[in-house]
C-alpha atoms as a PDB file:
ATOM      1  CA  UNK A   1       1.508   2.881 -21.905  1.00  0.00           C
ATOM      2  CA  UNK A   2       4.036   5.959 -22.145  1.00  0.00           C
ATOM      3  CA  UNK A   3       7.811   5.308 -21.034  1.00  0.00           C
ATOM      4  CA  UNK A   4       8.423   6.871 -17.388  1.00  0.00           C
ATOM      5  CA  UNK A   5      10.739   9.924 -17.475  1.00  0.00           C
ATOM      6  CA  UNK A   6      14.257  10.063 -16.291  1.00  0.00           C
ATOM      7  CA  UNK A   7      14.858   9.965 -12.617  1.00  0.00           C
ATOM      8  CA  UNK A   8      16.702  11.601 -10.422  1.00  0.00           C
ATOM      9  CA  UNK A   9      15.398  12.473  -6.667  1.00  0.00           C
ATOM     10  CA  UNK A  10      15.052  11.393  -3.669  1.00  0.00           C
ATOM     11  CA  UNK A  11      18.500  10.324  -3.010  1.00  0.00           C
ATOM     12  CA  UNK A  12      19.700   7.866  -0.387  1.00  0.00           C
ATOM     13  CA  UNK A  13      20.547  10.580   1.572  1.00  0.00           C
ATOM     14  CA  UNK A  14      19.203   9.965   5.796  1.00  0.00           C
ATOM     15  CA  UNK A  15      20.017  13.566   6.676  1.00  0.00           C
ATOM     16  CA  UNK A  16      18.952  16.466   4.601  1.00  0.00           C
ATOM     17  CA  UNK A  17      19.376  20.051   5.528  1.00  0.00           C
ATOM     18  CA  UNK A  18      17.191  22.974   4.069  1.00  0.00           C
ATOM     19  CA  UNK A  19      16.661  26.420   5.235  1.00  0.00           C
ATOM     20  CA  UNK A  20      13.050  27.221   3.864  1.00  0.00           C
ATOM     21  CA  UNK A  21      11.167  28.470   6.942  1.00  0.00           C
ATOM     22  CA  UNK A  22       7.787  28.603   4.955  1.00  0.00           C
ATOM     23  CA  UNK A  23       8.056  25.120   3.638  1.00  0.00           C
ATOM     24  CA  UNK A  24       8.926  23.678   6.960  1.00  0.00           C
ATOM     25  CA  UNK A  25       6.911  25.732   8.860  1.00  0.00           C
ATOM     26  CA  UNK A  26       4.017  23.904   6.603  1.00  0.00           C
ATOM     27  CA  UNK A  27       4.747  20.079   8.335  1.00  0.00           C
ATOM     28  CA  UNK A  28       3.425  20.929  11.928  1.00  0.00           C
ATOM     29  CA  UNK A  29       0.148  22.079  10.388  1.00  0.00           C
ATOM     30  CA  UNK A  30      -0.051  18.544   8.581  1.00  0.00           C
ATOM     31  CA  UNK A  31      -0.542  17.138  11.990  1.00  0.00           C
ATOM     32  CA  UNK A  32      -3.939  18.974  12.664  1.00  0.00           C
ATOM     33  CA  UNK A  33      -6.842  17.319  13.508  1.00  0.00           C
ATOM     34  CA  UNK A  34      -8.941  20.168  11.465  1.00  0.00           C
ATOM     35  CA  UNK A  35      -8.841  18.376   7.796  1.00  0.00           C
ATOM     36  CA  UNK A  36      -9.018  21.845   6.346  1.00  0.00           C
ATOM     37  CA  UNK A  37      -5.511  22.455   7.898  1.00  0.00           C
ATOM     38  CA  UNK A  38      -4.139  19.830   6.679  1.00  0.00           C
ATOM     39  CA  UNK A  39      -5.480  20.489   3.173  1.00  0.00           C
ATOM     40  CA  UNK A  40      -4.222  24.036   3.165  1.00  0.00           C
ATOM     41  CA  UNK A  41      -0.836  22.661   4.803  1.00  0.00           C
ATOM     42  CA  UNK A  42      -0.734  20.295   1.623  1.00  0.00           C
ATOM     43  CA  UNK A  43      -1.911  23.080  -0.669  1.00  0.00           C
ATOM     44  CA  UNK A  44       1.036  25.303   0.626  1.00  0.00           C
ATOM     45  CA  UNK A  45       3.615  22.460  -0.005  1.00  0.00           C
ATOM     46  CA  UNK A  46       3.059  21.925  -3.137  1.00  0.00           C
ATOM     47  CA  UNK A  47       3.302  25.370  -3.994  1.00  0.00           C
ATOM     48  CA  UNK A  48       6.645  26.158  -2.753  1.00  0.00           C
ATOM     49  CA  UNK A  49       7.712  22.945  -4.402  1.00  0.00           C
ATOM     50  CA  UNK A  50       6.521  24.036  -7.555  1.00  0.00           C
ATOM     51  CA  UNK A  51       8.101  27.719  -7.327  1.00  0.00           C
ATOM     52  CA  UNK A  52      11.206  26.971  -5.841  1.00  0.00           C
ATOM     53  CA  UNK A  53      11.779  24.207  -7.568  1.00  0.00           C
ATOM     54  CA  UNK A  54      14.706  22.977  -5.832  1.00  0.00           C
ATOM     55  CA  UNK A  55      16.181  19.330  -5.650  1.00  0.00           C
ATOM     56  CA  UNK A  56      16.807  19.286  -2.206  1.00  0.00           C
ATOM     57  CA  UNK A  57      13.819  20.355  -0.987  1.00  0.00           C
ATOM     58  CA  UNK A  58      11.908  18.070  -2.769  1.00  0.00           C
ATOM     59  CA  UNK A  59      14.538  15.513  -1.278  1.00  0.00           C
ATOM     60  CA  UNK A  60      13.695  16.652   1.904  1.00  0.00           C
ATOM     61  CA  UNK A  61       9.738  16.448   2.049  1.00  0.00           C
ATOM     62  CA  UNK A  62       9.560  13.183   0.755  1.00  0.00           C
ATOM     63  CA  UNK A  63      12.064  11.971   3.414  1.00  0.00           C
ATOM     64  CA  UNK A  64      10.328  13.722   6.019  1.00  0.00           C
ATOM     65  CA  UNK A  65       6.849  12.514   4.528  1.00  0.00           C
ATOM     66  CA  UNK A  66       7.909   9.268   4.446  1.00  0.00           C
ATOM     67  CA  UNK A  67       9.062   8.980   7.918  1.00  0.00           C
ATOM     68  CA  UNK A  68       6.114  10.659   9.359  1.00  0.00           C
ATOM     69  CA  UNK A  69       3.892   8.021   8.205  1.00  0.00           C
ATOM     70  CA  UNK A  70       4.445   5.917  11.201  1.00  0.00           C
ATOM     71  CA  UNK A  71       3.637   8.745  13.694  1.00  0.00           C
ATOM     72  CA  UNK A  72       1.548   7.784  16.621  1.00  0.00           C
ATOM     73  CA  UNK A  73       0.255  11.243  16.253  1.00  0.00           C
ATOM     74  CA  UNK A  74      -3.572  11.345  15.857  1.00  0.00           C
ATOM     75  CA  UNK A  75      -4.137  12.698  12.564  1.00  0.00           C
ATOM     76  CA  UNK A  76      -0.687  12.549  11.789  1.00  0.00           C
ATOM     77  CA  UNK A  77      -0.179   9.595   9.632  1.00  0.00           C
ATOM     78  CA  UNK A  78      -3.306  10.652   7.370  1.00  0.00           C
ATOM     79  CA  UNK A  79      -1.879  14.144   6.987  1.00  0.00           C
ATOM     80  CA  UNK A  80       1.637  12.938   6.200  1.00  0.00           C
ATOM     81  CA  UNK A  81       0.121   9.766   3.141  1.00  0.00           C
ATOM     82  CA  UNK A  82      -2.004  12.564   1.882  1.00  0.00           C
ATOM     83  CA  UNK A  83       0.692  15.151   1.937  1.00  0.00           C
ATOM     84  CA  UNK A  84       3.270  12.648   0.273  1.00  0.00           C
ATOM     85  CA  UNK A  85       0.704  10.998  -2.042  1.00  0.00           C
ATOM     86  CA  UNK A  86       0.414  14.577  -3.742  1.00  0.00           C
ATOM     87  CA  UNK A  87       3.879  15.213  -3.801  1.00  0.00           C
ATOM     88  CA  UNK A  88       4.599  11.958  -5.886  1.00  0.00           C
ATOM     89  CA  UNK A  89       1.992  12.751  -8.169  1.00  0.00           C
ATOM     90  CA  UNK A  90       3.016  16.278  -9.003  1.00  0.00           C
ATOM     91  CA  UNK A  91       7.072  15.758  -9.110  1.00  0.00           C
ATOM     92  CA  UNK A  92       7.789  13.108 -12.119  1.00  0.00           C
ATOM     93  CA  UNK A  93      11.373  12.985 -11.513  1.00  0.00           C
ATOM     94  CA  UNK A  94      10.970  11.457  -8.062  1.00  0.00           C
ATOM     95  CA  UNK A  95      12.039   7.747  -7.849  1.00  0.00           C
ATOM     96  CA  UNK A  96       9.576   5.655  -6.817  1.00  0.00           C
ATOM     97  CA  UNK A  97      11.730   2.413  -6.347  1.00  0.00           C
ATOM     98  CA  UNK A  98      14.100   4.620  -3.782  1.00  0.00           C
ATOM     99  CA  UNK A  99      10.671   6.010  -1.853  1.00  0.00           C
ATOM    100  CA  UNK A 100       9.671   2.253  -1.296  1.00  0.00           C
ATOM    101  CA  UNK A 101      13.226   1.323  -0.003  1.00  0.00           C
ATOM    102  CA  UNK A 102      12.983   4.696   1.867  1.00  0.00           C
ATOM    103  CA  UNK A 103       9.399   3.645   3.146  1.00  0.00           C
ATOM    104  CA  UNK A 104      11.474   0.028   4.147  1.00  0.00           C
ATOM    105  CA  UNK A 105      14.343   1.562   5.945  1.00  0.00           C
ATOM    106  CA  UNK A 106      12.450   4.249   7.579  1.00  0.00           C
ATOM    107  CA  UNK A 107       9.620   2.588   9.029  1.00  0.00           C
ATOM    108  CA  UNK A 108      11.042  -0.796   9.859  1.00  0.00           C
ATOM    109  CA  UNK A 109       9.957  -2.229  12.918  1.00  0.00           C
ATOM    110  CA  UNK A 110      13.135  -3.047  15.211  1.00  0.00           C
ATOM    111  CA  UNK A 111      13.554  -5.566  17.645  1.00  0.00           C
ATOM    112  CA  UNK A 112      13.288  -2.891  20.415  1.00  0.00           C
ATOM    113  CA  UNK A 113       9.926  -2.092  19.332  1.00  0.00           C
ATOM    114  CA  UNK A 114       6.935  -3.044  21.834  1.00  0.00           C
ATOM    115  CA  UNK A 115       3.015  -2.441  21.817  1.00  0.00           C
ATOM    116  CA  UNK A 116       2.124   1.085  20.075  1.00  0.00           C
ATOM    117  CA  UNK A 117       5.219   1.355  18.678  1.00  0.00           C
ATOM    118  CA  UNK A 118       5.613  -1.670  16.980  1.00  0.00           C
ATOM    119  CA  UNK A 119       1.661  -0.970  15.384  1.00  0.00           C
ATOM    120  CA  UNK A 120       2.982   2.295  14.277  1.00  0.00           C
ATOM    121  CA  UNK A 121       5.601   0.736  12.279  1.00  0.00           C
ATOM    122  CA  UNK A 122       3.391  -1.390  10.873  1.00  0.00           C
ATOM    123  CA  UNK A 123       0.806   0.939   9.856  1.00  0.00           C
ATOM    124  CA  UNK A 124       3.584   3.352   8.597  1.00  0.00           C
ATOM    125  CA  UNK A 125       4.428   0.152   5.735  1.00  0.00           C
ATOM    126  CA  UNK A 126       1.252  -0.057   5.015  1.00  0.00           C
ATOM    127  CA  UNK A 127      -0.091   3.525   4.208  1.00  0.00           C
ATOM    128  CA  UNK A 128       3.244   3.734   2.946  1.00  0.00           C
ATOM    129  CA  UNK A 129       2.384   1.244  -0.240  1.00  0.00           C
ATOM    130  CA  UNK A 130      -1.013   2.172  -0.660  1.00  0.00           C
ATOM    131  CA  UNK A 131       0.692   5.671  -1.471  1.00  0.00           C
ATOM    132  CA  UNK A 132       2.726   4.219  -4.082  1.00  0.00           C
ATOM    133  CA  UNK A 133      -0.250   2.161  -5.295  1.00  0.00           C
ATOM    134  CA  UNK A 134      -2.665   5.324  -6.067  1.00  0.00           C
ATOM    135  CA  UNK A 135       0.202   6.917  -7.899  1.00  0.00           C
ATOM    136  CA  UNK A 136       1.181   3.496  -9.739  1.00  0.00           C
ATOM    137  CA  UNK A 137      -2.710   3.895 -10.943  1.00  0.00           C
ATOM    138  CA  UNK A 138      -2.469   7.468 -11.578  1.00  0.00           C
ATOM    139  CA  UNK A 139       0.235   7.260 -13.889  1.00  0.00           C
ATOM    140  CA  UNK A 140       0.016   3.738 -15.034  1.00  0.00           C
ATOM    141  CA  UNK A 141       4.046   3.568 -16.525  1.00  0.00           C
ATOM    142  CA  UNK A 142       5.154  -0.107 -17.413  1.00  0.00           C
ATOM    143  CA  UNK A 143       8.289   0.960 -15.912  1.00  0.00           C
ATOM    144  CA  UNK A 144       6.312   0.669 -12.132  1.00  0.00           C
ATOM    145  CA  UNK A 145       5.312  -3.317 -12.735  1.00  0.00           C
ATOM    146  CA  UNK A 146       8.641  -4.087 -10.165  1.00  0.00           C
ATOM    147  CA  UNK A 147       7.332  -1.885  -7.918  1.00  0.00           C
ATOM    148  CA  UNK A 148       3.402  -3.424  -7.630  1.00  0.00           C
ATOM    149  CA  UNK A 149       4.591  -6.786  -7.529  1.00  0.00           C
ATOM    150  CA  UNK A 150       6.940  -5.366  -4.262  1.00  0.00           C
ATOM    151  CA  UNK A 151       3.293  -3.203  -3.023  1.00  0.00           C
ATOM    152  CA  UNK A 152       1.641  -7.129  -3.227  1.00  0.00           C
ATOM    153  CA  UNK A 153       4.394  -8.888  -1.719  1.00  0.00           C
ATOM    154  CA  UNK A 154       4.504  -6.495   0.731  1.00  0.00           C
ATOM    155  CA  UNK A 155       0.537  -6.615   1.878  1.00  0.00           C
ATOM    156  CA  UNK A 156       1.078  -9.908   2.037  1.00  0.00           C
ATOM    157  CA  UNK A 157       3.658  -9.988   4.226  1.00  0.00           C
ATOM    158  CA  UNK A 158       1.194  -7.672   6.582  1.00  0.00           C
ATOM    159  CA  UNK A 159      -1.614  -9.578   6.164  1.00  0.00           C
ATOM    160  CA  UNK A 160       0.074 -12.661   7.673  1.00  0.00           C
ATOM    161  CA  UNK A 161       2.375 -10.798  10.112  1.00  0.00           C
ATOM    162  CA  UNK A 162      -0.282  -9.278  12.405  1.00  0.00           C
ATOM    163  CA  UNK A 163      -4.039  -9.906  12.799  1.00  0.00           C
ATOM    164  CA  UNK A 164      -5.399  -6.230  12.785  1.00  0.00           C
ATOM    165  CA  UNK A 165      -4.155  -5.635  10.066  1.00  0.00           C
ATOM    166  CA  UNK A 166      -5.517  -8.553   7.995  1.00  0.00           C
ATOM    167  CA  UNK A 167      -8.823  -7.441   6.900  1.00  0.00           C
ATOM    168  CA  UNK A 168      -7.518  -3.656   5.669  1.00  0.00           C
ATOM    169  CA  UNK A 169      -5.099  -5.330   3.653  1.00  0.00           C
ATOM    170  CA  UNK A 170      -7.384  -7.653   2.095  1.00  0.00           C
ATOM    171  CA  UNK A 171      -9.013  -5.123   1.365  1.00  0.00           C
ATOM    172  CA  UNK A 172      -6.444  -3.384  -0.576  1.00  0.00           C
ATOM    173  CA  UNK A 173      -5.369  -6.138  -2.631  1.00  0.00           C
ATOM    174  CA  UNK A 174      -9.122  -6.816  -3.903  1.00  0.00           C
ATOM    175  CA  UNK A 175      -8.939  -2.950  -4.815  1.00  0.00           C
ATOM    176  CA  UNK A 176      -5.772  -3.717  -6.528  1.00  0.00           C
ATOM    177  CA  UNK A 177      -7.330  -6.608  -8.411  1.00  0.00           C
ATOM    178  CA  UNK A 178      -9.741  -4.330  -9.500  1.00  0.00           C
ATOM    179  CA  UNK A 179      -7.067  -2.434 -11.565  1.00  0.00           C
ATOM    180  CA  UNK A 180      -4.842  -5.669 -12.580  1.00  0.00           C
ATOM    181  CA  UNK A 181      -5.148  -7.211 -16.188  1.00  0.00           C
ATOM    182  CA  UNK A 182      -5.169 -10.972 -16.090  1.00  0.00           C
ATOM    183  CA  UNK A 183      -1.781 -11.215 -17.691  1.00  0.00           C
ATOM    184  CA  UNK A 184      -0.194  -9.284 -14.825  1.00  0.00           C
ATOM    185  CA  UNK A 185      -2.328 -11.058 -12.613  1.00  0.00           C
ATOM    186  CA  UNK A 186      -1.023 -14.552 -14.209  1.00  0.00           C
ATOM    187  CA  UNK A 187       2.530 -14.173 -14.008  1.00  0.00           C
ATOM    188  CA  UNK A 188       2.888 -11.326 -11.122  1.00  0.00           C
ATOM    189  CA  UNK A 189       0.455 -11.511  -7.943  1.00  0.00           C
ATOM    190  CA  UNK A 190      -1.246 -15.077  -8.156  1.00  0.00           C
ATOM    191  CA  UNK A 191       2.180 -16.674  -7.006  1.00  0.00           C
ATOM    192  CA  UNK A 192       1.979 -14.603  -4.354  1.00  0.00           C
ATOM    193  CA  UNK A 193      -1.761 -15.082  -3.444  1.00  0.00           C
ATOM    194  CA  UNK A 194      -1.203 -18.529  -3.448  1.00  0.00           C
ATOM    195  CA  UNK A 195      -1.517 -19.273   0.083  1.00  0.00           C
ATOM    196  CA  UNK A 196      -4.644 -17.581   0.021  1.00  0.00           C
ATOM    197  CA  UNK A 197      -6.207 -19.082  -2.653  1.00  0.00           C
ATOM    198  CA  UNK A 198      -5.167 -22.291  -2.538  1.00  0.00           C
ATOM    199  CA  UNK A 199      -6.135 -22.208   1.526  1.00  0.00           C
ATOM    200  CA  UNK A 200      -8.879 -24.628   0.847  1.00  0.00           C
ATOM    201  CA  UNK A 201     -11.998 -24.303   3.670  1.00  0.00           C
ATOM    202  CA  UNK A 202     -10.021 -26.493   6.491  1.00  0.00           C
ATOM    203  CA  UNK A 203      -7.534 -23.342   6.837  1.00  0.00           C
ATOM    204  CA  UNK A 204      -8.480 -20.561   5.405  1.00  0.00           C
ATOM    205  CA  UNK A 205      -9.583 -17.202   7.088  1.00  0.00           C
ATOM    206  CA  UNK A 206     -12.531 -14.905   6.178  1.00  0.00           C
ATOM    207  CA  UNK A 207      -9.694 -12.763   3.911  1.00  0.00           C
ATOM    208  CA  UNK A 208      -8.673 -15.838   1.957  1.00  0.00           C
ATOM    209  CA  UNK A 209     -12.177 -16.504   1.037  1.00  0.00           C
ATOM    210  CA  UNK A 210     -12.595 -12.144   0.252  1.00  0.00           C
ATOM    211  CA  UNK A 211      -9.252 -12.588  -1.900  1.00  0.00           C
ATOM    212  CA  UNK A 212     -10.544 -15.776  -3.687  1.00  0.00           C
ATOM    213  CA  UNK A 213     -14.016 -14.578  -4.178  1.00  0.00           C
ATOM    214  CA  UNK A 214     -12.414 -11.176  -5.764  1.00  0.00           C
ATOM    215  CA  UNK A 215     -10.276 -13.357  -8.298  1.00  0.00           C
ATOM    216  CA  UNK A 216     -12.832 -15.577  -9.374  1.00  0.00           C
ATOM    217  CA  UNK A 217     -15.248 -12.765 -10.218  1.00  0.00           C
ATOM    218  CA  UNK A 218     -12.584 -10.997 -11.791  1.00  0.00           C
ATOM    219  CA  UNK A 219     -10.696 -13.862 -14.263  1.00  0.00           C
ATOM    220  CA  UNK A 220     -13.292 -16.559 -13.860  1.00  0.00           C
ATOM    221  CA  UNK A 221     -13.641 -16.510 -17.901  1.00  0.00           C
ATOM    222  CA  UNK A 222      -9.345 -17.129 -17.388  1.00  0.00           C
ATOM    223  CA  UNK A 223      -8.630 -19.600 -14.974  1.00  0.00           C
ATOM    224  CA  UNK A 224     -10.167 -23.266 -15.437  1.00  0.00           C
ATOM    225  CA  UNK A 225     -13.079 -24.339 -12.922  1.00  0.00           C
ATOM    226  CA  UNK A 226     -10.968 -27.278 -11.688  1.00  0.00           C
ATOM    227  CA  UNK A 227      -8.738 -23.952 -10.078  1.00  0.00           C
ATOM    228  CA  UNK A 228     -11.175 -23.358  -7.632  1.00  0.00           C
ATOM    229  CA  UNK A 229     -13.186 -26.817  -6.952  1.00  0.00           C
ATOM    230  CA  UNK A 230      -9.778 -28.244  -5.985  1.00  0.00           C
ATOM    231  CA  UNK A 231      -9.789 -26.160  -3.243  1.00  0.00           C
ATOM    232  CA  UNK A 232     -12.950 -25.261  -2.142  1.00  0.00           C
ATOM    233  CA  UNK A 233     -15.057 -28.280  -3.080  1.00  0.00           C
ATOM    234  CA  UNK A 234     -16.647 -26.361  -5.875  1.00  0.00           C
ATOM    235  CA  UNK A 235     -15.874 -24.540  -8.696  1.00  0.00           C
ATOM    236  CA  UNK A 236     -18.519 -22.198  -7.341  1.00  0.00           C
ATOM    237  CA  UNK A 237     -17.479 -21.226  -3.686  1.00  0.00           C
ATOM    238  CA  UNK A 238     -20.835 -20.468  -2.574  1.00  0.00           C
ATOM    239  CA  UNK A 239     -22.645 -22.841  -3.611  1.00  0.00           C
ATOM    240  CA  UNK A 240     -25.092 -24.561  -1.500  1.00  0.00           C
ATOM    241  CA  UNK A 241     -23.139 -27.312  -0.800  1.00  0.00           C
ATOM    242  CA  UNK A 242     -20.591 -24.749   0.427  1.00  0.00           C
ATOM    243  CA  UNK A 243     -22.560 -23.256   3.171  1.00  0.00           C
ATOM    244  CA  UNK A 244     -21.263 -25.430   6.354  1.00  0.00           C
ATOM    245  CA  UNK A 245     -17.417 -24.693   6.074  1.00  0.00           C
ATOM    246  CA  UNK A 246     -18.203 -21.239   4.811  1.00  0.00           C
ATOM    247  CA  UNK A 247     -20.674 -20.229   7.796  1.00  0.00           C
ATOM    248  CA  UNK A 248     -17.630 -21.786  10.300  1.00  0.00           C
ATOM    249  CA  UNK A 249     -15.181 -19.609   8.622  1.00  0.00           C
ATOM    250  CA  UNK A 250     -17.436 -16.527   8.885  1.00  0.00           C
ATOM    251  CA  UNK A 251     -18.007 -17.716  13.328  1.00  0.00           C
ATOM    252  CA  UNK A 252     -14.327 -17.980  13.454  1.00  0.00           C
ATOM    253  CA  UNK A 253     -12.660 -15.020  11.995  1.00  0.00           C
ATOM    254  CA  UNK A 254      -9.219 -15.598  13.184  1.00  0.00           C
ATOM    255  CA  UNK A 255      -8.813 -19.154  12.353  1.00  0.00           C
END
């Protein structure tokens, strides 16, 4: 893989000041529920980016990106992960370890939170690491192996936290199998997927079994068969003998 280049923005800045009317004039068009405004709002950002080139303002629209992903705003969040995905990919000498602790201090969810608010929060982490993911796969630097093993710790963390969001993440981290070597797998996310696939069928939930299945189709030729049939009875999770538990699991989706 080729080294990552030398970085040097965003900085840890809160409060950035910038007086490019037709770059910020492009954020409240991000918002739009028309998906052609938004693309042409995205379109338009990337553009002044590119021809002003400035440090700043790139500073700026990936802070104000960032925060806007936990916007209760319909349309909003989509327009703003979009927006900033693009902006990551285009700008190499953004820093993608200070956008996650960006995406951590600026969509936390604070003990005055309630209802709505709190969901927006949690929604804002989460669209906030799949951002980072794409570009991670985009650009596929060695250098970025701390960061995915923070994008899997964090999904995890959601997956457990709150119940509506358990099935979208699962969802995620199968896709992220999906572009994982068995290596990284080995030594980075199956500690952390422990829980999940060592549940067993006594207390595991339909996204443990999603999760397992995904790894065992994936490294099955890796990991021994004794990995799996200590768990779930048998090597093979559905096998015929696995039926029962497995059609309980399926009736009772929050267990």
């Amino acid at each position: 893989m080729a080294e990552e280049s030398s970085k040097e923005v965003p900085s840890n800045e809160t409060r950035i000041k910038i007086d490019n009317k037709k770059l910020m004039d492009q954020f409240w068009s991000l918002v739009s529920l028309d998906e052609g405004v938004r693309i042409e709002s995205i379109k338009n950002i990337l553009e002044e980016l590119n021809n002003t080139n400035n440090k700043k303002e790139i500073e700026y629209t990936v802070q104000r990106l960032v925060k806007g992903l936990s916007s209760g705003r319909k349309a909003a969040r989509q327009g703003y992960a979009t927006a900033l995905t693009h902006v990551l990919l285009c700008f190499d000498q953004i820093n993608l370890a200070e956008v996650f602790e960006m995406m951590e201090k600026f969509n936390s969810v604070k003990s005055s939170f309630k209802g709505q608010e709190e969901r927006d929060a949690y929604f804002g982490q989460l669209f906030g690491v799949l951002c980072l993911n794409q570009v991670i796969n985009k650009k596929k630097f060695d250098s970025f192996n701390d960061i995915s093993k923070k994008i899997m710790e964090k999904l995890c963390y959601l997956m457990k936290k709150k119940s509506y969001l358990r099935e979208v993440v699962a969802n995620s981290i199968c896709d992220i199998l999906n572009h994982t070597e068995f290596q990284f797998f080995e030594s980075n996310y199956k500690p952390l997927l422990k829980s999940s696939l060592m549940s067993g069928w006594k207390s595991c939930t339909v996204e443990d079994v999603m999760i397992t299945l995904k790894v065992k189709s994936l490294y099955q030729d890796s990991l021994p068969d004794t990995y799996f049939s200590e768990h779930w009875n048998k090597s093979t999770l559905l096998h015929t003998k696995n039926l029962e538990p497995l059609s309980q699991v399926l009736r009772n989706p929050c267990h």
